[in-house]
C-alpha atoms as a PDB file:
ATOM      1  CA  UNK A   1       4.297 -20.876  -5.115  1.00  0.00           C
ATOM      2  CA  UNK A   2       7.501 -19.247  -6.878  1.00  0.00           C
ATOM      3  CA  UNK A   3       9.300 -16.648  -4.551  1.00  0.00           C
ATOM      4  CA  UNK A   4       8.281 -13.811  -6.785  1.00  0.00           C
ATOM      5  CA  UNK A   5       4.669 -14.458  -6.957  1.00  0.00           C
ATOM      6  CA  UNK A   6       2.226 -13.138  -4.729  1.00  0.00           C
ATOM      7  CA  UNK A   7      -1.583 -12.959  -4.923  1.00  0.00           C
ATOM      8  CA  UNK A   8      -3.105  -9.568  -3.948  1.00  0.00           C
ATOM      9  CA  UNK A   9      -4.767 -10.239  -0.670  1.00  0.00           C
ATOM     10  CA  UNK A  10      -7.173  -7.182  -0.985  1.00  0.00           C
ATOM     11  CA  UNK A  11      -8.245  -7.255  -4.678  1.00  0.00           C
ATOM     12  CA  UNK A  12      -9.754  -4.658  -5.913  1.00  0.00           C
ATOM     13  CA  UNK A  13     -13.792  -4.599  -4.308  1.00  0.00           C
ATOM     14  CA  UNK A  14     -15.322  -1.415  -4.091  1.00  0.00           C
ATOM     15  CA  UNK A  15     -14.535  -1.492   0.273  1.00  0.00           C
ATOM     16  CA  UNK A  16     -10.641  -1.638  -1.015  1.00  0.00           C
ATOM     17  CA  UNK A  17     -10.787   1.024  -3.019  1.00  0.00           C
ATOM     18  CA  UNK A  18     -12.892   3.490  -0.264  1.00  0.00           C
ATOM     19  CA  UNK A  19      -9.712   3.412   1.366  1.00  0.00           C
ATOM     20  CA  UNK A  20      -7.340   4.032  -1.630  1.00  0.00           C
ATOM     21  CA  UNK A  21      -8.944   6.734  -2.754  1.00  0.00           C
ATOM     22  CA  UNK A  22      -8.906   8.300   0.390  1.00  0.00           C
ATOM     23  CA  UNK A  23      -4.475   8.333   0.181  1.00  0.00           C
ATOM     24  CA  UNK A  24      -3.081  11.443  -0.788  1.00  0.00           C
ATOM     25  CA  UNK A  25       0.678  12.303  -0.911  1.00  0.00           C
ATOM     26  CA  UNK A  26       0.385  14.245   2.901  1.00  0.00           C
ATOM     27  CA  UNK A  27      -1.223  11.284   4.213  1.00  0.00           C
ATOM     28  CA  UNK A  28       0.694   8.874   2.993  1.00  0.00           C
ATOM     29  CA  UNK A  29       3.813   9.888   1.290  1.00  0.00           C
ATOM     30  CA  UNK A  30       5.306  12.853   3.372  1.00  0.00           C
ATOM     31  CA  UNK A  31       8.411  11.271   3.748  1.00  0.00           C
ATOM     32  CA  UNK A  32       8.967  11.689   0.042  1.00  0.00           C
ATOM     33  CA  UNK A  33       7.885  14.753  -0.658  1.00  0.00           C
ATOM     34  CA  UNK A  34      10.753  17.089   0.784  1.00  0.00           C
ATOM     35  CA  UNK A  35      12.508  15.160  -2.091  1.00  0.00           C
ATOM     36  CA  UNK A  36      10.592  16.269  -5.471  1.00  0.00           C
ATOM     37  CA  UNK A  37      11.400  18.872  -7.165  1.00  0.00           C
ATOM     38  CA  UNK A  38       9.500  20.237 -10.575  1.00  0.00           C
ATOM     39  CA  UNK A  39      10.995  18.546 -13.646  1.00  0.00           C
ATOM     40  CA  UNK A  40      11.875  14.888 -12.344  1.00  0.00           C
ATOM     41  CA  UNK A  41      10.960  11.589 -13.563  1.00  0.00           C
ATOM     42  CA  UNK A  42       8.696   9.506 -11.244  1.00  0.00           C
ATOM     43  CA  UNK A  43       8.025   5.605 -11.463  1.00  0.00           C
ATOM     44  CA  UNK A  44       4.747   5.001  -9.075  1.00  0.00           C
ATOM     45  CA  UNK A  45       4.558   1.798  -8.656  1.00  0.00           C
ATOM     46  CA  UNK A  46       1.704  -0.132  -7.576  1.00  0.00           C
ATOM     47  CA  UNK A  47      -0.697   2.812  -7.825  1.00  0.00           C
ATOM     48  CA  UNK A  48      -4.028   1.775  -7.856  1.00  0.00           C
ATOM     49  CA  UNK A  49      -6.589   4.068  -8.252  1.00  0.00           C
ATOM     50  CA  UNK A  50      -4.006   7.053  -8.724  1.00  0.00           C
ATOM     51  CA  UNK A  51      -4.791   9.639  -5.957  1.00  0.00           C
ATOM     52  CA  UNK A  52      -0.912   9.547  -5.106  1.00  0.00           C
ATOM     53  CA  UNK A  53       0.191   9.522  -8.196  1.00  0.00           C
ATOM     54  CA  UNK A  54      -1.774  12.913  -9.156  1.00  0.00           C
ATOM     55  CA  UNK A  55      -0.432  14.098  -6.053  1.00  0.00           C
ATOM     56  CA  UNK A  56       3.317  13.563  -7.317  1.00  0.00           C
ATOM     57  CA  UNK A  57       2.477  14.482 -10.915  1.00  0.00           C
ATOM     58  CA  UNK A  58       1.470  17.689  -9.605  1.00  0.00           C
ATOM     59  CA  UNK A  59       4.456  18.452  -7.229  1.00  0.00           C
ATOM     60  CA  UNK A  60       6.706  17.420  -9.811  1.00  0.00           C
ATOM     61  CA  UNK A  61       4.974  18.446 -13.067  1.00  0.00           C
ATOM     62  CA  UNK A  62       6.574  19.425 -15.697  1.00  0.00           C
ATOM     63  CA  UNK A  63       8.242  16.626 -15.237  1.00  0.00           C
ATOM     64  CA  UNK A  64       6.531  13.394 -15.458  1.00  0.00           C
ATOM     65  CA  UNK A  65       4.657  10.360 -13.543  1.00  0.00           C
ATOM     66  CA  UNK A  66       4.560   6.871 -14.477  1.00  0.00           C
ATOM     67  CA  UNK A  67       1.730   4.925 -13.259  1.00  0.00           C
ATOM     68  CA  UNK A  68       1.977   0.833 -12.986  1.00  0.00           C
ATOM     69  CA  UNK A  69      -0.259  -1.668 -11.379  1.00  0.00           C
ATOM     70  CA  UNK A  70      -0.257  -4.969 -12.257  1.00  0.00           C
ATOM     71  CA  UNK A  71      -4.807  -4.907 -12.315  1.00  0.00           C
ATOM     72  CA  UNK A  72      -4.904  -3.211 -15.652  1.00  0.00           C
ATOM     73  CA  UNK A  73      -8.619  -2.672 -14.127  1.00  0.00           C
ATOM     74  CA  UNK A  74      -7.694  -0.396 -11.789  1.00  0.00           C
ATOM     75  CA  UNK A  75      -5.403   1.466 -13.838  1.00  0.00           C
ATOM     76  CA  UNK A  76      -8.904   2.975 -15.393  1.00  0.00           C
ATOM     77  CA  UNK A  77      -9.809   4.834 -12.522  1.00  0.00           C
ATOM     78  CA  UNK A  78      -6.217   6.093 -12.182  1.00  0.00           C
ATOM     79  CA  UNK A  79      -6.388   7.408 -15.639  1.00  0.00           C
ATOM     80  CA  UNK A  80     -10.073   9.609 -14.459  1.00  0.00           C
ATOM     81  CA  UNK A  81      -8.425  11.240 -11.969  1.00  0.00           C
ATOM     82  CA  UNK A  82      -5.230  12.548 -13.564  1.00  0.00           C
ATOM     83  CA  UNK A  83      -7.445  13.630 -15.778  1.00  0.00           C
ATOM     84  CA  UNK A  84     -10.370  14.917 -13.470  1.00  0.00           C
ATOM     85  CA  UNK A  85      -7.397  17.071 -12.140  1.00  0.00           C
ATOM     86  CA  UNK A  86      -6.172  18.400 -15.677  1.00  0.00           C
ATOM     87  CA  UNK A  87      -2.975  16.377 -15.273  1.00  0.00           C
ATOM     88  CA  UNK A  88      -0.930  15.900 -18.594  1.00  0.00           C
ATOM     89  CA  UNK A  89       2.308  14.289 -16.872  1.00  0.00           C
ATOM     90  CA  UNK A  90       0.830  11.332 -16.180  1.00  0.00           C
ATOM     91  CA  UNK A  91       1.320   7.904 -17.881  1.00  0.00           C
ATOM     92  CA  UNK A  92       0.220   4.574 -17.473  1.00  0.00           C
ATOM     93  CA  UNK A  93       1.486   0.995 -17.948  1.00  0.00           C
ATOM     94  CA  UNK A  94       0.478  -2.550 -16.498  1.00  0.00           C
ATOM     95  CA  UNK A  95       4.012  -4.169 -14.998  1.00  0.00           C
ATOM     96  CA  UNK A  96       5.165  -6.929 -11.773  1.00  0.00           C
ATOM     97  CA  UNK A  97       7.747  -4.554  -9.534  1.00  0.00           C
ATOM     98  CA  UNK A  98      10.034  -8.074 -10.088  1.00  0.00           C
ATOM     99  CA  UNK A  99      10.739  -7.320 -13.599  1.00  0.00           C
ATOM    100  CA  UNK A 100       9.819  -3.506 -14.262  1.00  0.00           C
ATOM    101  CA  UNK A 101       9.883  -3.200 -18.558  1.00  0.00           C
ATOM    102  CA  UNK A 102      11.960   0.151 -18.185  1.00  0.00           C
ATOM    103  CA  UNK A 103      15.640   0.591 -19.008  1.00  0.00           C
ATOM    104  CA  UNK A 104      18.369   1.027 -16.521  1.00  0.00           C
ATOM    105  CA  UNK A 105      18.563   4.808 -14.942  1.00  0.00           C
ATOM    106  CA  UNK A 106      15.051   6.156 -16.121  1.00  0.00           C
ATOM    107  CA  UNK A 107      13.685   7.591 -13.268  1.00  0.00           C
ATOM    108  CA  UNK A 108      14.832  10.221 -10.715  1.00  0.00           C
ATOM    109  CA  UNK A 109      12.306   8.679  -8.056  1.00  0.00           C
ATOM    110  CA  UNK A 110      10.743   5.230  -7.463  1.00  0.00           C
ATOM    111  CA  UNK A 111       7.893   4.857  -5.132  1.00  0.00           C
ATOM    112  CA  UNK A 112       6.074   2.355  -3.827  1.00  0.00           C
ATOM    113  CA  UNK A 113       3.185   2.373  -1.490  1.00  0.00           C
ATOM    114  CA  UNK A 114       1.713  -0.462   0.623  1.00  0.00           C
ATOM    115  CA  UNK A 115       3.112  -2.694  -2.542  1.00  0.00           C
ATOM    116  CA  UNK A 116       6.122  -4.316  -0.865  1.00  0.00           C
ATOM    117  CA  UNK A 117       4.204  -6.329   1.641  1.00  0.00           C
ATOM    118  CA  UNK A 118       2.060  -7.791  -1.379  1.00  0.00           C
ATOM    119  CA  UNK A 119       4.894  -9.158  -3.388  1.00  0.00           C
ATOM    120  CA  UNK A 120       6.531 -12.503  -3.113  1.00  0.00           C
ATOM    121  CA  UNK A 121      10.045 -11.064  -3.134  1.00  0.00           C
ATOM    122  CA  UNK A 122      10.371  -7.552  -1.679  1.00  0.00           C
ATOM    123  CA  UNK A 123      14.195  -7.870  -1.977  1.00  0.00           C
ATOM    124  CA  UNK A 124      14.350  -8.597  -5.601  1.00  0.00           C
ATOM    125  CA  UNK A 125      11.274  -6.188  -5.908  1.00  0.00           C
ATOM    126  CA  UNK A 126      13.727  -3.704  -4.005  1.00  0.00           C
ATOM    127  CA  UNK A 127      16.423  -4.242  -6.621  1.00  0.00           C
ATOM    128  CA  UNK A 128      14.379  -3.757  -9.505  1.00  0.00           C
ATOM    129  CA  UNK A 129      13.331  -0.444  -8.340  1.00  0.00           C
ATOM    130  CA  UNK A 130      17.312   0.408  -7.906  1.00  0.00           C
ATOM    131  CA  UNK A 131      17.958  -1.060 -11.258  1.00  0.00           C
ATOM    132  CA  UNK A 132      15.567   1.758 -12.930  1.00  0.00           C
ATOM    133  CA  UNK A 133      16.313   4.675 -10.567  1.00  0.00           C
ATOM    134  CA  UNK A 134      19.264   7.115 -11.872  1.00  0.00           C
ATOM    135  CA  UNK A 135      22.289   8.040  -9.621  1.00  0.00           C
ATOM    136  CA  UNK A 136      21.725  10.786  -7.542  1.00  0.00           C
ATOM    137  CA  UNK A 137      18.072   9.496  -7.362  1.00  0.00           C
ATOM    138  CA  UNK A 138      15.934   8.040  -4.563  1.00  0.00           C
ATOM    139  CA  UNK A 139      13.950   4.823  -3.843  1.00  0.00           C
ATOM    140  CA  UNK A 140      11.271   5.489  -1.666  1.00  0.00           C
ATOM    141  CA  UNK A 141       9.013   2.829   0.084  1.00  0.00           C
ATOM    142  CA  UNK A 142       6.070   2.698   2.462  1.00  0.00           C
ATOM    143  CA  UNK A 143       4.142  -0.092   4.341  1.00  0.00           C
ATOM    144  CA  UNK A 144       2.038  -0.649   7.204  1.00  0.00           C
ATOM    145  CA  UNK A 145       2.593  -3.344   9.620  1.00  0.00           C
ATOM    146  CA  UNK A 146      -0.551  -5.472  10.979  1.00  0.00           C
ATOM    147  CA  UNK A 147       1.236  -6.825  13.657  1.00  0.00           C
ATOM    148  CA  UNK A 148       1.952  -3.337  14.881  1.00  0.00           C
ATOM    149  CA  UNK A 149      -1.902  -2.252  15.078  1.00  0.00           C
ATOM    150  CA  UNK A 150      -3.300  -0.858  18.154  1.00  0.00           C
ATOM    151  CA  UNK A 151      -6.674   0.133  19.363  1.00  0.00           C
ATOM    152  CA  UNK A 152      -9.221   0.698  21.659  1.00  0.00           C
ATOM    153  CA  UNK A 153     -11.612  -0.113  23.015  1.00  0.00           C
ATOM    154  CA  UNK A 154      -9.904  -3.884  23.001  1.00  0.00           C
ATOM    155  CA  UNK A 155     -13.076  -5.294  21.064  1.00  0.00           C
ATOM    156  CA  UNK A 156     -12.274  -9.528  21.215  1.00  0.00           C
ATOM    157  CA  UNK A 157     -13.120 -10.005  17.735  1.00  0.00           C
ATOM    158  CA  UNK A 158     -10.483  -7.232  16.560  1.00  0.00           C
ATOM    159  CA  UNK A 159      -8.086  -9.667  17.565  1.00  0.00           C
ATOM    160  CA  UNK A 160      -9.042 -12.694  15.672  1.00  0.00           C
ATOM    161  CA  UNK A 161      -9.501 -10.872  12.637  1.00  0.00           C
ATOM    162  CA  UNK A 162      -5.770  -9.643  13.134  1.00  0.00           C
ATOM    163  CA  UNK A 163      -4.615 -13.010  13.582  1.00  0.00           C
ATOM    164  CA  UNK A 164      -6.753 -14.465  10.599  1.00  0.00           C
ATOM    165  CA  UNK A 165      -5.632 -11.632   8.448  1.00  0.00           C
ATOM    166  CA  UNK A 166      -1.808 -12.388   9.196  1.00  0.00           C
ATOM    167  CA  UNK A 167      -2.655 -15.632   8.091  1.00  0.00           C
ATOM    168  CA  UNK A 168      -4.466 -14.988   4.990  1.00  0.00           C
ATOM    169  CA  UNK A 169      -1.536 -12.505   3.983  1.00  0.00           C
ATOM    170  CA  UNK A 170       1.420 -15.352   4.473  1.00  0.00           C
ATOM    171  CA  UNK A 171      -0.665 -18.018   3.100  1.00  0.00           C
ATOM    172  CA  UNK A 172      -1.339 -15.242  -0.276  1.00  0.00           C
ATOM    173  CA  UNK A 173       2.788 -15.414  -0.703  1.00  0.00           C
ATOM    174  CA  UNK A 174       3.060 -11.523   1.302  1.00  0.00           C
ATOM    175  CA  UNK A 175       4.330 -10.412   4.516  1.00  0.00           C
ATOM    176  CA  UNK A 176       2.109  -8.492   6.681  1.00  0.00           C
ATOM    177  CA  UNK A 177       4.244  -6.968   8.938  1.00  0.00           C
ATOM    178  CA  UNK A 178       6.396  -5.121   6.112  1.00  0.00           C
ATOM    179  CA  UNK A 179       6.886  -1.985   8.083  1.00  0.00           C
ATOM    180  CA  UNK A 180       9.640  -3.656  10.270  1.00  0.00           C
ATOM    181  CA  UNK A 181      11.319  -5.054   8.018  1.00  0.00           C
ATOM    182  CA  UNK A 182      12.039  -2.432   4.976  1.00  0.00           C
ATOM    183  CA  UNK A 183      14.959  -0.633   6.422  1.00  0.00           C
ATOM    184  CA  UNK A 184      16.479  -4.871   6.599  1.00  0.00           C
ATOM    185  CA  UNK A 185      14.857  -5.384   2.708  1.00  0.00           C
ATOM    186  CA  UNK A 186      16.515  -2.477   1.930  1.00  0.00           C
ATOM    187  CA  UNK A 187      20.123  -3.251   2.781  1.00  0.00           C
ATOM    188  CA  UNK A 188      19.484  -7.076   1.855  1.00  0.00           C
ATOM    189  CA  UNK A 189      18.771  -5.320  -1.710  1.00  0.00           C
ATOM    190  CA  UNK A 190      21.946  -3.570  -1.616  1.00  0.00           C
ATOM    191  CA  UNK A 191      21.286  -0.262  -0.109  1.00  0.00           C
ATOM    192  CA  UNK A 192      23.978   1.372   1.986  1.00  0.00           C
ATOM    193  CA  UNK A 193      22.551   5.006   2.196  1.00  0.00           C
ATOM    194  CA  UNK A 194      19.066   4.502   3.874  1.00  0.00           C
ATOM    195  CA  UNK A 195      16.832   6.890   5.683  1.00  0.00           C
ATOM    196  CA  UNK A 196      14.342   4.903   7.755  1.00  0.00           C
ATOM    197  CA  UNK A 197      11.300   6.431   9.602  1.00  0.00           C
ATOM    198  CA  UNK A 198       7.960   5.969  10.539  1.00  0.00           C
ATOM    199  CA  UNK A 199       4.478   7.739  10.539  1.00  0.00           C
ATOM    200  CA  UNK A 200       1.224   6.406  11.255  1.00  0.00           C
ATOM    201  CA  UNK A 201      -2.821   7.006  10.290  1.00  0.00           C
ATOM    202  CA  UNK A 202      -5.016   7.857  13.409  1.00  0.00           C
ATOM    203  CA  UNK A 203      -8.698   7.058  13.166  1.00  0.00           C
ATOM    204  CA  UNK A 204     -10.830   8.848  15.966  1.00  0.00           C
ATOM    205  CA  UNK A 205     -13.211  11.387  15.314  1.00  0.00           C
ATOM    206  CA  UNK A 206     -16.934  10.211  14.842  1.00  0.00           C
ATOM    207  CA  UNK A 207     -16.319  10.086  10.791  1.00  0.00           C
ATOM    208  CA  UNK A 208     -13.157   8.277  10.699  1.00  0.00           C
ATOM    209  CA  UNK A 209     -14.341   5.638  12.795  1.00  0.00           C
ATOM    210  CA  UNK A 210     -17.792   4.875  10.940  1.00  0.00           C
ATOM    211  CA  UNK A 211     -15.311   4.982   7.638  1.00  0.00           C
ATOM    212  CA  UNK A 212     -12.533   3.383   8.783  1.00  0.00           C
ATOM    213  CA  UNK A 213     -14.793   0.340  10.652  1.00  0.00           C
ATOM    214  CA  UNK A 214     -17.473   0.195   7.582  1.00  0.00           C
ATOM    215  CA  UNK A 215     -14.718  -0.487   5.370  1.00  0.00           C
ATOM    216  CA  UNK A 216     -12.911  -3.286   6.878  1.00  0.00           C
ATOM    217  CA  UNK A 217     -16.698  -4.582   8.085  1.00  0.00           C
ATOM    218  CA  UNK A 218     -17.312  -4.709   4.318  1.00  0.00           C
ATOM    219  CA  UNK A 219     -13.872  -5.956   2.780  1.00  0.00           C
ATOM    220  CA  UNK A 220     -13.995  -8.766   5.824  1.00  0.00           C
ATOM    221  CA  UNK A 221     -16.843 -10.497   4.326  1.00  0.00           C
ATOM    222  CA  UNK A 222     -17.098  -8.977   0.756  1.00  0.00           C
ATOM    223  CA  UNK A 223     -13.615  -8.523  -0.891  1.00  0.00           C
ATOM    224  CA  UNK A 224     -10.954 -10.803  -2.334  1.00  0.00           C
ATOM    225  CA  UNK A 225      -9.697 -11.195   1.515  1.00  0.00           C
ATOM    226  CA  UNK A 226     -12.973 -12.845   2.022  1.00  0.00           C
ATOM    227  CA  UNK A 227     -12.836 -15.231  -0.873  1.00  0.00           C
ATOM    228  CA  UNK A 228      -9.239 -16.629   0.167  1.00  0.00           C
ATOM    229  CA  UNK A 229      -9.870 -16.900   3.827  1.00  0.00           C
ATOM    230  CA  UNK A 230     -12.872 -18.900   3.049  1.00  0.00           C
ATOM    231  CA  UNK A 231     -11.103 -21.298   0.052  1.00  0.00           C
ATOM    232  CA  UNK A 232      -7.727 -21.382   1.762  1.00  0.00           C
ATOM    233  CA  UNK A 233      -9.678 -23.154   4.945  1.00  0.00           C
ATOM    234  CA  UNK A 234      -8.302 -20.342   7.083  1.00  0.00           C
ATOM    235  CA  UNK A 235     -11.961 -19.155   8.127  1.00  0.00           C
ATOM    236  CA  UNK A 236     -15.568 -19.847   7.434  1.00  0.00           C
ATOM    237  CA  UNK A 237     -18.175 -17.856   6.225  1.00  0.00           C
ATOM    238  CA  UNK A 238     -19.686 -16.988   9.992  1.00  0.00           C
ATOM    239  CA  UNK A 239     -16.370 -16.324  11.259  1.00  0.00           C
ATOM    240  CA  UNK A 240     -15.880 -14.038   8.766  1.00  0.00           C
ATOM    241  CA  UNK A 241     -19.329 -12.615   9.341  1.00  0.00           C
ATOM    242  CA  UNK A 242     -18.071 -12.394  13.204  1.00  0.00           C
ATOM    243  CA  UNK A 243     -15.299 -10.297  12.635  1.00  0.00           C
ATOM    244  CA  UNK A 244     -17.152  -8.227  10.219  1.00  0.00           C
ATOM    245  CA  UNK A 245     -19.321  -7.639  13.507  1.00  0.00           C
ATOM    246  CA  UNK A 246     -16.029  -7.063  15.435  1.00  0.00           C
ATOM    247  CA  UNK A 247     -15.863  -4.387  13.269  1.00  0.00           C
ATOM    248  CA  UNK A 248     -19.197  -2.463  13.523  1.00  0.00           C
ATOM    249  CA  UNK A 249     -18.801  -3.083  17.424  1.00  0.00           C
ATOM    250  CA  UNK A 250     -15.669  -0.825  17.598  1.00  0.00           C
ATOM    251  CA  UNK A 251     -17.366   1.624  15.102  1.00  0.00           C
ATOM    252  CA  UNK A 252     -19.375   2.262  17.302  1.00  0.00           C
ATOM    253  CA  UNK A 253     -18.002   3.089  20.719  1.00  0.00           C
ATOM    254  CA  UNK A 254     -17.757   7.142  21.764  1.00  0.00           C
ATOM    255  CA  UNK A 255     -13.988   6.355  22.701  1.00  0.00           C
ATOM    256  CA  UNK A 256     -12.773   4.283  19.776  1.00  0.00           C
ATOM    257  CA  UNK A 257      -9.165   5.147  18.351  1.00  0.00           C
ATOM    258  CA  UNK A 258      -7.248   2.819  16.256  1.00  0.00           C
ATOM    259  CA  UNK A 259      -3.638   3.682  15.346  1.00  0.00           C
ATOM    260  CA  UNK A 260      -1.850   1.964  11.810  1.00  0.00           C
ATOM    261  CA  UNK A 261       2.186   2.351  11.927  1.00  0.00           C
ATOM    262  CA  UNK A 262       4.216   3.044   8.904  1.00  0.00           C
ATOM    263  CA  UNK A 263       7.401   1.733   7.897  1.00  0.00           C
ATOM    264  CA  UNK A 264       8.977   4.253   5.703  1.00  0.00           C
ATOM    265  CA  UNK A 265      12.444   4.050   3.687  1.00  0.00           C
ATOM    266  CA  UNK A 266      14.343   6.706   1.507  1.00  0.00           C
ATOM    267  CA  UNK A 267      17.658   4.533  -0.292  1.00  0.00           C
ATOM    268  CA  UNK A 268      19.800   6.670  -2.153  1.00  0.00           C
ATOM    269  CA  UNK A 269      21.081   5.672  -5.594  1.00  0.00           C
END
């Protein structure tokens, strides 16, 4: 597998998206938004089905949003929602964060969001995203980190499926545990002026926990996760079906919390 070339672990099943719809730019792009202002140029990169990216369109509007994803599929329902929300900002483009098809300096901000532990080569992903921003800009990138997960109660299964899922991710060409490591991506991409945080989704109350468990029940045994655990000999179909369980079990307990870290980065052009 070539260092730049990753497959998409999650894929795009119906169980994936549930949860990207769900982002917004307060739940998962704070960090960044102290630093829009109306009338800049934004590269989203790796947006999916585009709740973000409306998000920023708005703040930023009348300046404009650039949408890519490399599923041109997905790029569809993007396109419905900027324009569910009257959004006129907003374009779109299919592109691979390795080699962006933009010139040098065209974009006050580039974002990326749970996209850098996906890729092959977060470095050279990292210096792409540099290479388009304008001086005076910022880069701004945002990952969760598996290994970092915590919850209760301690269901067993929970931890195989974390342990299988690390190794489906590696074995895909990504990394996992990306929210450690951007602030050392960063500088390894040539970054001196960094800004590196961290935030964190909490799952708890009765409806978070029947949403958050039914989705990873479903994209455990249903999604493109599924598929390459199964064909990459890392799990078979009743293990699969077991932590799929694992899943449902937690659901379901009175006192369940689960707890996903962030790894955030603002680099200064």
């Amino acid at each position: 597998m070539a260092k730049d070339t990753a497959v998409y672990t999650h894929g795009h099943h119906e169980s994936v998206l549930r949860s990207h719809r769900w982002r917004t730019a307060a739940n998962s792009a704070a960090y960044l938004v102290p630093e829009l202002r109306p009338g800049m140029d934004v590269l989203d990169i790796g947006c999916g089905p585009g709740t973000i990216t409306a998000d920023l369109a708005a703040l930023v509007a009348p300046g404009t949003v650039t949408a890519v994803d490399a599923a041109a599929e997905v790029l569809e329902q993007a396109r419905e929602v900027a324009a569910e929300r009257g959004l006129d900002n907003v374009r779109f483009a299919v592109a691979d964060v390795h080699a962006l098809d933009f010139p040098d300096d065209s974009f006050d901000v580039v974002h990326a969001h749970q996209v850098l532990q996906h890729v092959g080569d977060p470095v050279r992903a990292l210096r792409e995203m540099r290479r388009v921003c304008r001086p005076g800009g910022v880069v701004a990138a945002r990952d969760s980190d598996y290994g970092a997960f915590t919850w209760f109660p301690e269901v067993p299964g929970l931890d195989d499926w974390q342990e299988l899922y690390h190794r489906v991710a590696r074995a895909s060409g990504g990394e996992p545990d990306a929210g450690r490591r951007l602030f050392s991506w960063a500088r390894a991409a040539g970054f001196t002026d960094i800004t590196a945080t961290a935030t964190a989704w909490c799952f708890s109350t009765p409806e978070e926990r029947a949403w958050w468990s039914g989705l990873w029940a479903d994209r455990t045994t249903a999604s493109s996760y599924a598929e390459l655990a199964v064909a990459g000999g890392h799990a078979s179909a009743a293990e699969l079906t077991a932590a799929s369980e694992a899943w449902r079990e937690w659901g379901r307990q009175d006192d369940a919390w689960f707890l996903v870290p962030h790894g955030e980065v603002i680099c200064r052009v």
